[in-house]
C-alpha atoms as a PDB file:
ATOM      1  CA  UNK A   1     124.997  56.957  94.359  1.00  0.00           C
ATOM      2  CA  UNK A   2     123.867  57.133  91.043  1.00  0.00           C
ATOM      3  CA  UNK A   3     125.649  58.889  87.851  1.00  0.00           C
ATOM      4  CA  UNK A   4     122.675  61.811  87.938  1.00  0.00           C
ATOM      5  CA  UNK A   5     123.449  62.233  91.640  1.00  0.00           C
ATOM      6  CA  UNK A   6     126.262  62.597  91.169  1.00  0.00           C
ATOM      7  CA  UNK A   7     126.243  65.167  88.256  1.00  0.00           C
ATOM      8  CA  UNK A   8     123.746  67.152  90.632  1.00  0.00           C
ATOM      9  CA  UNK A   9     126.480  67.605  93.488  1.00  0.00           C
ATOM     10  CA  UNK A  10     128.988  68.845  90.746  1.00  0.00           C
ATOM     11  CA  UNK A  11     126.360  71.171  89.075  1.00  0.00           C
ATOM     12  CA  UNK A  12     125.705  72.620  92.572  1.00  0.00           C
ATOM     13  CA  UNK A  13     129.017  72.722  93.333  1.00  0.00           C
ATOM     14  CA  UNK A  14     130.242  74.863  90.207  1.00  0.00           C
ATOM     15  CA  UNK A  15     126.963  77.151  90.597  1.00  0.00           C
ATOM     16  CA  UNK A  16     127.654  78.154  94.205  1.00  0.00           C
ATOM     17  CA  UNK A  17     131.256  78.579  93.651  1.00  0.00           C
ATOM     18  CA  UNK A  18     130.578  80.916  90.048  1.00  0.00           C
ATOM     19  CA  UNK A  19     127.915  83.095  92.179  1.00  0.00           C
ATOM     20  CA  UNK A  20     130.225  83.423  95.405  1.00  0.00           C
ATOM     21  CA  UNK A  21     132.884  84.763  92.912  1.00  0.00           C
ATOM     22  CA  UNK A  22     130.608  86.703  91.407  1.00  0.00           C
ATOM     23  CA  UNK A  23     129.008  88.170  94.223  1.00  0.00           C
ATOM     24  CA  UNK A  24     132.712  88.700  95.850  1.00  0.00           C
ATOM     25  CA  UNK A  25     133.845  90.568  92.495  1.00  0.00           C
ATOM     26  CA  UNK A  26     130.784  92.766  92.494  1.00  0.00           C
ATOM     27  CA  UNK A  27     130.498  93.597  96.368  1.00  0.00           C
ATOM     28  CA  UNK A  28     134.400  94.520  96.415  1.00  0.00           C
ATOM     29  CA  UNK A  29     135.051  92.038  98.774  1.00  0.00           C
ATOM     30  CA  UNK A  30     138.088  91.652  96.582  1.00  0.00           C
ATOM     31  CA  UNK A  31     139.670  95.369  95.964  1.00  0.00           C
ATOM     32  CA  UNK A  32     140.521  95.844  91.707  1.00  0.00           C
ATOM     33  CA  UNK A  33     143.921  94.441  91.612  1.00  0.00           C
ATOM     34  CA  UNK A  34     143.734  92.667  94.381  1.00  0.00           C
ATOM     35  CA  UNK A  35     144.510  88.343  93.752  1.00  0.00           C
ATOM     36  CA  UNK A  36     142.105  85.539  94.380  1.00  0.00           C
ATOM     37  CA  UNK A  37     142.547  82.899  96.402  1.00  0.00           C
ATOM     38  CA  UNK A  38     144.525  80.071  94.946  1.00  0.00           C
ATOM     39  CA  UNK A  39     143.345  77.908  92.391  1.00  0.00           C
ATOM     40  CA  UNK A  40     143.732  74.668  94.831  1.00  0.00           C
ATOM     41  CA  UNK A  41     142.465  76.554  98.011  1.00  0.00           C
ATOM     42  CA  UNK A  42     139.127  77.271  95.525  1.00  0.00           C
ATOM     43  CA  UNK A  43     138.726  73.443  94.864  1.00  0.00           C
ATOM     44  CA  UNK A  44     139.183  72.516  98.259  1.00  0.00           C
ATOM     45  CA  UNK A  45     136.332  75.056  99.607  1.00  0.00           C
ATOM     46  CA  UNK A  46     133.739  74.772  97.045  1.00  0.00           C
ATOM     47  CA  UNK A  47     134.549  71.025  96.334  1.00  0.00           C
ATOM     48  CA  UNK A  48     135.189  71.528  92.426  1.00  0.00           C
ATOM     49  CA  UNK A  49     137.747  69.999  90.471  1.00  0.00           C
ATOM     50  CA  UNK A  50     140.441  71.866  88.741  1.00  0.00           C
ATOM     51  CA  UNK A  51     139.242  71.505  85.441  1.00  0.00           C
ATOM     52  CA  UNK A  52     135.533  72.716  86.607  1.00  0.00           C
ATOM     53  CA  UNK A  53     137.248  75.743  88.877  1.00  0.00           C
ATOM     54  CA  UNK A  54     138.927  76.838  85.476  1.00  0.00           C
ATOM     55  CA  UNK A  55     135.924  77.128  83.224  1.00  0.00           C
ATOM     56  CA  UNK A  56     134.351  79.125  85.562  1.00  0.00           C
ATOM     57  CA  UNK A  57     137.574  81.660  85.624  1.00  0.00           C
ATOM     58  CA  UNK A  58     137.342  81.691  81.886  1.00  0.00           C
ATOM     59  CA  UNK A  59     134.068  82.460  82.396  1.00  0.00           C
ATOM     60  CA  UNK A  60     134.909  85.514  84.714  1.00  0.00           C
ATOM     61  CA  UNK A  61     137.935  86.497  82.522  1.00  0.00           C
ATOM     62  CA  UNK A  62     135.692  86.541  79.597  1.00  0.00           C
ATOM     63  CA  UNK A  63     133.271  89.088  81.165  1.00  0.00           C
ATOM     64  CA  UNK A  64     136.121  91.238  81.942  1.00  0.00           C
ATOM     65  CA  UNK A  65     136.206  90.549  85.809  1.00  0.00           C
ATOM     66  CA  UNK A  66     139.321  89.043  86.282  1.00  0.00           C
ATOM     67  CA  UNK A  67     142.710  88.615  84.246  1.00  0.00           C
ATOM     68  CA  UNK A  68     145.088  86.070  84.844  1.00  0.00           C
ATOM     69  CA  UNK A  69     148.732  85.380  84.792  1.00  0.00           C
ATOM     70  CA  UNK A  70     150.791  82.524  84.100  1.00  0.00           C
ATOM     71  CA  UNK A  71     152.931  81.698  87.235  1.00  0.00           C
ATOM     72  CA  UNK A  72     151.633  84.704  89.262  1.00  0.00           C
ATOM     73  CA  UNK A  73     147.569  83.805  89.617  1.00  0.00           C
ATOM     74  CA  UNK A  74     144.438  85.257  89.447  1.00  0.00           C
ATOM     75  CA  UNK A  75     143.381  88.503  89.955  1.00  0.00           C
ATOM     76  CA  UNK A  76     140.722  91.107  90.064  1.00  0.00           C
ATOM     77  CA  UNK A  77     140.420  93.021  87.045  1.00  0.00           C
ATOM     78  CA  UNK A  78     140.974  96.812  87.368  1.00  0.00           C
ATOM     79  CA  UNK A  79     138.151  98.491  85.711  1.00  0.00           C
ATOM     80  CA  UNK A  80     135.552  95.401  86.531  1.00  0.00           C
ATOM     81  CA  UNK A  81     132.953  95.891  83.428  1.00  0.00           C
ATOM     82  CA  UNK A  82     129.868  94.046  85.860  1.00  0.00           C
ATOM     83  CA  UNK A  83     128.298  90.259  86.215  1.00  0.00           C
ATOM     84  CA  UNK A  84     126.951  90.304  82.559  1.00  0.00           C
ATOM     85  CA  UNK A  85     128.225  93.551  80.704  1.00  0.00           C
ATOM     86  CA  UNK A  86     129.833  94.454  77.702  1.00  0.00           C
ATOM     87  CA  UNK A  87     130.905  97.674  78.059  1.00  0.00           C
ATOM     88  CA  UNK A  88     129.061 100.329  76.463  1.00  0.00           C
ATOM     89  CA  UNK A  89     130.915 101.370  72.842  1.00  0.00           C
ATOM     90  CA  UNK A  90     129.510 104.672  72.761  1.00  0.00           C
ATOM     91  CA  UNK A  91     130.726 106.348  75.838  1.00  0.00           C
ATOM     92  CA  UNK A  92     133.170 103.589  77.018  1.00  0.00           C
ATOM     93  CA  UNK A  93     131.469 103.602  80.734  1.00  0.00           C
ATOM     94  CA  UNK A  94     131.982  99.468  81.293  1.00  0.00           C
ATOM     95  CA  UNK A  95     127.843  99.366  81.933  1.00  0.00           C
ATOM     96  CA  UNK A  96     126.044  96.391  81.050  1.00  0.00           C
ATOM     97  CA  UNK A  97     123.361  97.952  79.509  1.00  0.00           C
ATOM     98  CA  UNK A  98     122.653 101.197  77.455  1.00  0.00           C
ATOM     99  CA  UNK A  99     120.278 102.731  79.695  1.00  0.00           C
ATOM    100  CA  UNK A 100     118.151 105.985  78.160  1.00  0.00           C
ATOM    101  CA  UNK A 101     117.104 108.775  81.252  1.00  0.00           C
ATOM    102  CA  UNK A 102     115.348 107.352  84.031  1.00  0.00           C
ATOM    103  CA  UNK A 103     113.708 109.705  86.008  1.00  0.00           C
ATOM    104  CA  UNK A 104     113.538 109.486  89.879  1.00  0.00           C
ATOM    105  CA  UNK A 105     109.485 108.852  89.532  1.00  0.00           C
ATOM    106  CA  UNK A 106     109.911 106.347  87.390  1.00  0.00           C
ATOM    107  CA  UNK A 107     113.050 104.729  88.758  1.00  0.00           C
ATOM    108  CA  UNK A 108     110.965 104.630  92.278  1.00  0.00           C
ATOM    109  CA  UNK A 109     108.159 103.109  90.941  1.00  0.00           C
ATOM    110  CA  UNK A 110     110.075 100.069  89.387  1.00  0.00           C
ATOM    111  CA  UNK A 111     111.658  99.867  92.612  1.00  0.00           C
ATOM    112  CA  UNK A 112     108.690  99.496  94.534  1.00  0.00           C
ATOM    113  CA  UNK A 113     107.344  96.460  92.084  1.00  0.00           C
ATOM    114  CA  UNK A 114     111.038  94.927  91.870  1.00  0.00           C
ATOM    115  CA  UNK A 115     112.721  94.637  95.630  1.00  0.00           C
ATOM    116  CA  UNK A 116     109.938  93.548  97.407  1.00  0.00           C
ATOM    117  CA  UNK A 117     110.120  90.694  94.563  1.00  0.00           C
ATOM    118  CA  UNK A 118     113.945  89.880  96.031  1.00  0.00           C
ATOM    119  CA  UNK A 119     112.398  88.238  99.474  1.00  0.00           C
ATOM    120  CA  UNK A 120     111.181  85.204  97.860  1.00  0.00           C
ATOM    121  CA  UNK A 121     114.393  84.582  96.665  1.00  0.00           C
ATOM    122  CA  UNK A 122     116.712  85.914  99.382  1.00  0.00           C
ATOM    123  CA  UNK A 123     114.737  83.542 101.896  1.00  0.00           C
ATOM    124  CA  UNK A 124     115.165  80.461  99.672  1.00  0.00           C
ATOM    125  CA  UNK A 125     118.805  81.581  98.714  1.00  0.00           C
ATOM    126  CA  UNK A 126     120.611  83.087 101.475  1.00  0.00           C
ATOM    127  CA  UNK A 127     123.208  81.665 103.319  1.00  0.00           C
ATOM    128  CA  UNK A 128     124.819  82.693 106.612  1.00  0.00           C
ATOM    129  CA  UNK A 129     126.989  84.952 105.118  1.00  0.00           C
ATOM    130  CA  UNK A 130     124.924  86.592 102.855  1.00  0.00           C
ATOM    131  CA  UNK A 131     123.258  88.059 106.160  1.00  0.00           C
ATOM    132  CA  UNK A 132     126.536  88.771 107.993  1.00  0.00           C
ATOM    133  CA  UNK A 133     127.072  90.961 104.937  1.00  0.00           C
ATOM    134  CA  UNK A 134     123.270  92.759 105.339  1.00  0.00           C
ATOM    135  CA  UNK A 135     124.257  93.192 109.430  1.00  0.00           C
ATOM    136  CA  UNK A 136     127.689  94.492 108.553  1.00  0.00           C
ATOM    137  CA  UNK A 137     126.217  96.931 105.899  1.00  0.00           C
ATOM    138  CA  UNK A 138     123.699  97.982 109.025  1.00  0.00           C
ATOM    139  CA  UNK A 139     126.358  98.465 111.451  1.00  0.00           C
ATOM    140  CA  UNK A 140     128.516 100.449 109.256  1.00  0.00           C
ATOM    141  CA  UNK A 141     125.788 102.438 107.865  1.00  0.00           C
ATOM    142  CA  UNK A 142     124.947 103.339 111.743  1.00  0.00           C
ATOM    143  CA  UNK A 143     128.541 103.996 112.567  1.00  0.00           C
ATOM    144  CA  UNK A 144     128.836 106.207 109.427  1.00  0.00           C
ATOM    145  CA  UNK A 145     130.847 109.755 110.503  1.00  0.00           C
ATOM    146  CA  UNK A 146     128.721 111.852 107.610  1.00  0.00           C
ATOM    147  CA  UNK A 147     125.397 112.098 105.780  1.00  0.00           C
ATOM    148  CA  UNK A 148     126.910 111.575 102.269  1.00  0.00           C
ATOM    149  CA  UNK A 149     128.928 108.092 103.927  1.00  0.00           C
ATOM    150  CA  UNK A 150     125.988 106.772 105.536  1.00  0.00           C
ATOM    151  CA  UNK A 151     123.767 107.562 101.594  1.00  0.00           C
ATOM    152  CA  UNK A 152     126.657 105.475 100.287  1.00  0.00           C
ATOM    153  CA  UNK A 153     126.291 102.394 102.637  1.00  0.00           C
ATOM    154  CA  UNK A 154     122.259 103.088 102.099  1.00  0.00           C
ATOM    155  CA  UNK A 155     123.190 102.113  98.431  1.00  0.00           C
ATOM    156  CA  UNK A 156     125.668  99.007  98.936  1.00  0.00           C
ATOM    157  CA  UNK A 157     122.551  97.732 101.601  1.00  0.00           C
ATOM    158  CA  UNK A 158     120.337  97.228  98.456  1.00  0.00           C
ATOM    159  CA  UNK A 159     123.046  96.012  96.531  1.00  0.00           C
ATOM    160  CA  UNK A 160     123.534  93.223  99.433  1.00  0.00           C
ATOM    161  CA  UNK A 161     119.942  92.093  99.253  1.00  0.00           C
ATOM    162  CA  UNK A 162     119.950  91.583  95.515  1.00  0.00           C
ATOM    163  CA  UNK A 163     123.533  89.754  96.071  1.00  0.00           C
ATOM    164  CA  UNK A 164     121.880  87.642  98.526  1.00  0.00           C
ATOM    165  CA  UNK A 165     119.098  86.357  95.959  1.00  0.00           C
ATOM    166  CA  UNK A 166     122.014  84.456  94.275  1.00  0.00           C
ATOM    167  CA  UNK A 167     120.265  85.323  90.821  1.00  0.00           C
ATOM    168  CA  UNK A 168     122.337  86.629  88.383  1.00  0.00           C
ATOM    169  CA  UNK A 169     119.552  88.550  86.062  1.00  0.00           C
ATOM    170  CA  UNK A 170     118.392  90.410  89.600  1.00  0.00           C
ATOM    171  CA  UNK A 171     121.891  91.511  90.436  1.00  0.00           C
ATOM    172  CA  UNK A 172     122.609  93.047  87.183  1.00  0.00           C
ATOM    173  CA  UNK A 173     119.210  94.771  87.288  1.00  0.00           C
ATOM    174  CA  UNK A 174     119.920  96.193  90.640  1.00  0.00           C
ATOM    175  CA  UNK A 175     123.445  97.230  89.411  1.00  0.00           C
ATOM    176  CA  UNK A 176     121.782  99.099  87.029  1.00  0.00           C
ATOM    177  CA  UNK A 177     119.393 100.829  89.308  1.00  0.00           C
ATOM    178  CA  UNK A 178     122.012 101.506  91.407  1.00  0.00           C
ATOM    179  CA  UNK A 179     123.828 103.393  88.309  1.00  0.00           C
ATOM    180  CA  UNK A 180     120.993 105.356  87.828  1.00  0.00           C
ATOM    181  CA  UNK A 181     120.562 106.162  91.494  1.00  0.00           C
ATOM    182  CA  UNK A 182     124.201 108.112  91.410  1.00  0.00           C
ATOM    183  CA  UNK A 183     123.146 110.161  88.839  1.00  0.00           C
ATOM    184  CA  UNK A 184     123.211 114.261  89.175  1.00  0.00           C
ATOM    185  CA  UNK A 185     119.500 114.650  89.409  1.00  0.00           C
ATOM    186  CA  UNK A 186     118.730 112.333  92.107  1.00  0.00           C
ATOM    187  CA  UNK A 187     122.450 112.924  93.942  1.00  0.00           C
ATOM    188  CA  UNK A 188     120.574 116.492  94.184  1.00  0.00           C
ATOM    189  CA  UNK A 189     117.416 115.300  95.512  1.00  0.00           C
ATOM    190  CA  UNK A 190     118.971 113.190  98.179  1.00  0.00           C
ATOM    191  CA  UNK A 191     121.520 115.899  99.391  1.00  0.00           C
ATOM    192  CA  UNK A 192     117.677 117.893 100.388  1.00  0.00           C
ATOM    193  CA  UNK A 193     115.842 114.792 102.069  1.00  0.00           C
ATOM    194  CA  UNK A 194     118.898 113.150 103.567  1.00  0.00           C
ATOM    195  CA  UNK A 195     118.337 114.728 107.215  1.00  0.00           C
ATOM    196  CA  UNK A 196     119.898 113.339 110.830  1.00  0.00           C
ATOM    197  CA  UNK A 197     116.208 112.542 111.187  1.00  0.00           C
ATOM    198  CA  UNK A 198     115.115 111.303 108.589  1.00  0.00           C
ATOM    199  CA  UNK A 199     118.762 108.720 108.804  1.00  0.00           C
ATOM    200  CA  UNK A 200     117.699 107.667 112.424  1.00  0.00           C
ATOM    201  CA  UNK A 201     114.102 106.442 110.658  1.00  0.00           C
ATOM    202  CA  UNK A 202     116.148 104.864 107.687  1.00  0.00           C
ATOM    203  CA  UNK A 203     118.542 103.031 109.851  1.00  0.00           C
ATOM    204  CA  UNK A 204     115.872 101.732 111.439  1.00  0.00           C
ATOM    205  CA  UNK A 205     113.858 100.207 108.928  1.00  0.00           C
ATOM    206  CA  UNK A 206     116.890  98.630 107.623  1.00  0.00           C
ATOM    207  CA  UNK A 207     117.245  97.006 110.792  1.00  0.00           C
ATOM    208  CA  UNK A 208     113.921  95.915 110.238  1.00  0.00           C
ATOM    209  CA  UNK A 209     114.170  94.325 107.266  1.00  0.00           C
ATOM    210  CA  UNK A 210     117.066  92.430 107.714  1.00  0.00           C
ATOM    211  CA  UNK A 211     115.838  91.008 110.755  1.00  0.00           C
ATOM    212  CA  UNK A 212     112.942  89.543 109.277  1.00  0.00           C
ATOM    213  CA  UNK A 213     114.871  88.623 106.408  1.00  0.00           C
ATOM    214  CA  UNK A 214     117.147  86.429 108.683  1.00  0.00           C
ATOM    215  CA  UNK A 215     114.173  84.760 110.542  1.00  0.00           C
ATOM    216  CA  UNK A 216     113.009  83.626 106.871  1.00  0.00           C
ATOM    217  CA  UNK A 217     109.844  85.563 107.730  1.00  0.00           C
ATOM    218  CA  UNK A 218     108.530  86.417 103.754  1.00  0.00           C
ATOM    219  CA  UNK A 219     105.568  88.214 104.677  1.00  0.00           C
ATOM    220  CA  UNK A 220     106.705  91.041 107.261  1.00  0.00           C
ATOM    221  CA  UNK A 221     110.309  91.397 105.097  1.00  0.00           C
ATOM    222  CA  UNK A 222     108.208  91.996 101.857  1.00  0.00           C
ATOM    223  CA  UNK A 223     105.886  94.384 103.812  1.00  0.00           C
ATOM    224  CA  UNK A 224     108.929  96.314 105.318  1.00  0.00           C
ATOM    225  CA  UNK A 225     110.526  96.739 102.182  1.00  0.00           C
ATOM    226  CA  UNK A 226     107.541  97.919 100.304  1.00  0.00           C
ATOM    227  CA  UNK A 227     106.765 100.618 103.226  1.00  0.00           C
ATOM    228  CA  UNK A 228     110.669 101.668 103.346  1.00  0.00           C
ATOM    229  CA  UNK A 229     110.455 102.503  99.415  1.00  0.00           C
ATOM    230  CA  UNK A 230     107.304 104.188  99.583  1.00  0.00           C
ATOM    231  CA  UNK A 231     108.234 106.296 101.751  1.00  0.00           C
ATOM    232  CA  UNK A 232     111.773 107.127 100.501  1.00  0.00           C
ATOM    233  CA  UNK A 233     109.194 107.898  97.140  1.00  0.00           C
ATOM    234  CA  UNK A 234     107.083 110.373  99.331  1.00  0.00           C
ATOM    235  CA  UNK A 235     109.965 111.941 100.582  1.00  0.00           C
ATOM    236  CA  UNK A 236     112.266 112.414  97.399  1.00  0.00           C
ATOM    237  CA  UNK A 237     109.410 112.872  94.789  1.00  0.00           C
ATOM    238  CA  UNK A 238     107.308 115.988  96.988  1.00  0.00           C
ATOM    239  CA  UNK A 239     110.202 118.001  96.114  1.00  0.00           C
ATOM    240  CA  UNK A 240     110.409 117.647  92.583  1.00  0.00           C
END
């Protein structure tokens, strides 16, 4: 094998293992507080060497997502500040980005030109547990006891998809979004479309879309995405 093989199989190597911390940190996979696998079991999974596994945990600590301690380990900060963020001097919120007021017609219209953007990716990037985590966000979602649990898991569903791109610039914009989707103004407007109905429709499109999602199939994923958010548009923006 040559030397620039071989430098390839590292470089992939410390990529998958920075986004699958990542992605774990930002999903909560890994509660605040909560410690991280050992530093050897890391190596041995992602096939990194110590000295590699530790500049991505500087990189992490750096960011604010983890902190460390000597003799005890590694563990998940408790006020995570996000994948690329500085937090915010001005109000001290942790976000990665100052972001001025976003209206829900304008937040929806990005929407609709960004996320059907994410298939591409998701179908060239996704791995087997990247859609576990879509079908468990589904299930949950379904098995949800109330309206405002089931808007919740509605919200962590997109947050899976951009996760699953394995892009770091897409998951912070979609954290963002996501910021500005819990916002009073549109936590009002949801509270009046959010019907049993109009859940039963929603829960099934998801189904939808993560089923074509899985079977790689880019053209009827990127279709039912753009019809899901066009329709959540209709529906939220007729009552403004």
């Amino acid at each position: 094998m040559t030397n620039t093989a071989t430098l390839q199989i590292k470089t992939d190597s410390m990529e998958s293992l920075r986004m699958e911390l990542l992605k774990g940190l930002q999903s909560g996979s890994w509660p605040p507080g909560s410690r991280l696998p050992t530093e050897r079991d890391l190596c041995a999974t992602f096939g990194v060497s110590r000295s590699g596994l530790r500049r991505v945990l500087a990189e992490l600590r750096e960011q604010g997502l983890i902190t460390q301690k000597v003799g005890s380990g590694t563990y998940v900060a408790e006020k995570p500040s996000g994948a690329t963020g500085k937090a915010d001097g001005a109000t001290g919120t942790g976000r990665f980005l100052a972001v001025p007021s976003v209206s829900p017609a304008e937040l929806m219209d990005a929407r609709l030109l960004l996320e059907p953007m994410l298939v591409d990716l998701i179908v060239n990037n996704a791995n087997t547990a990247d859609f576990e985590r879509l079908e468990d966000c589904c299930a949950r979602a379904e098995a949800a006891q109330t309206l405002d649990e089931f808007e919740k898991l509605d919200s962590e569903l997109h947050e899976q998809l951009a996760l699953a791109t394995q892009n770091a610039l897409f998951i912070s914009v979609f954290r963002l979004m996501a910021e500005i989707r819990e916002s009073g103004e549109w936590g009002f407007l949801k509270q009046k479309v959010l019907t049993a109905e109009r859940r039963a429709v929603l829960q099934k499109e998801h189904r939808q879309i993560v089923a074509a999602l899985r079977r790689r199939d880019v053209d009827t994923a990127r279709r039912a995405i753009f019809d899901h958010l066009a329709q959540a548009r209709l529906n939220l923006l007729w009552r403004i």
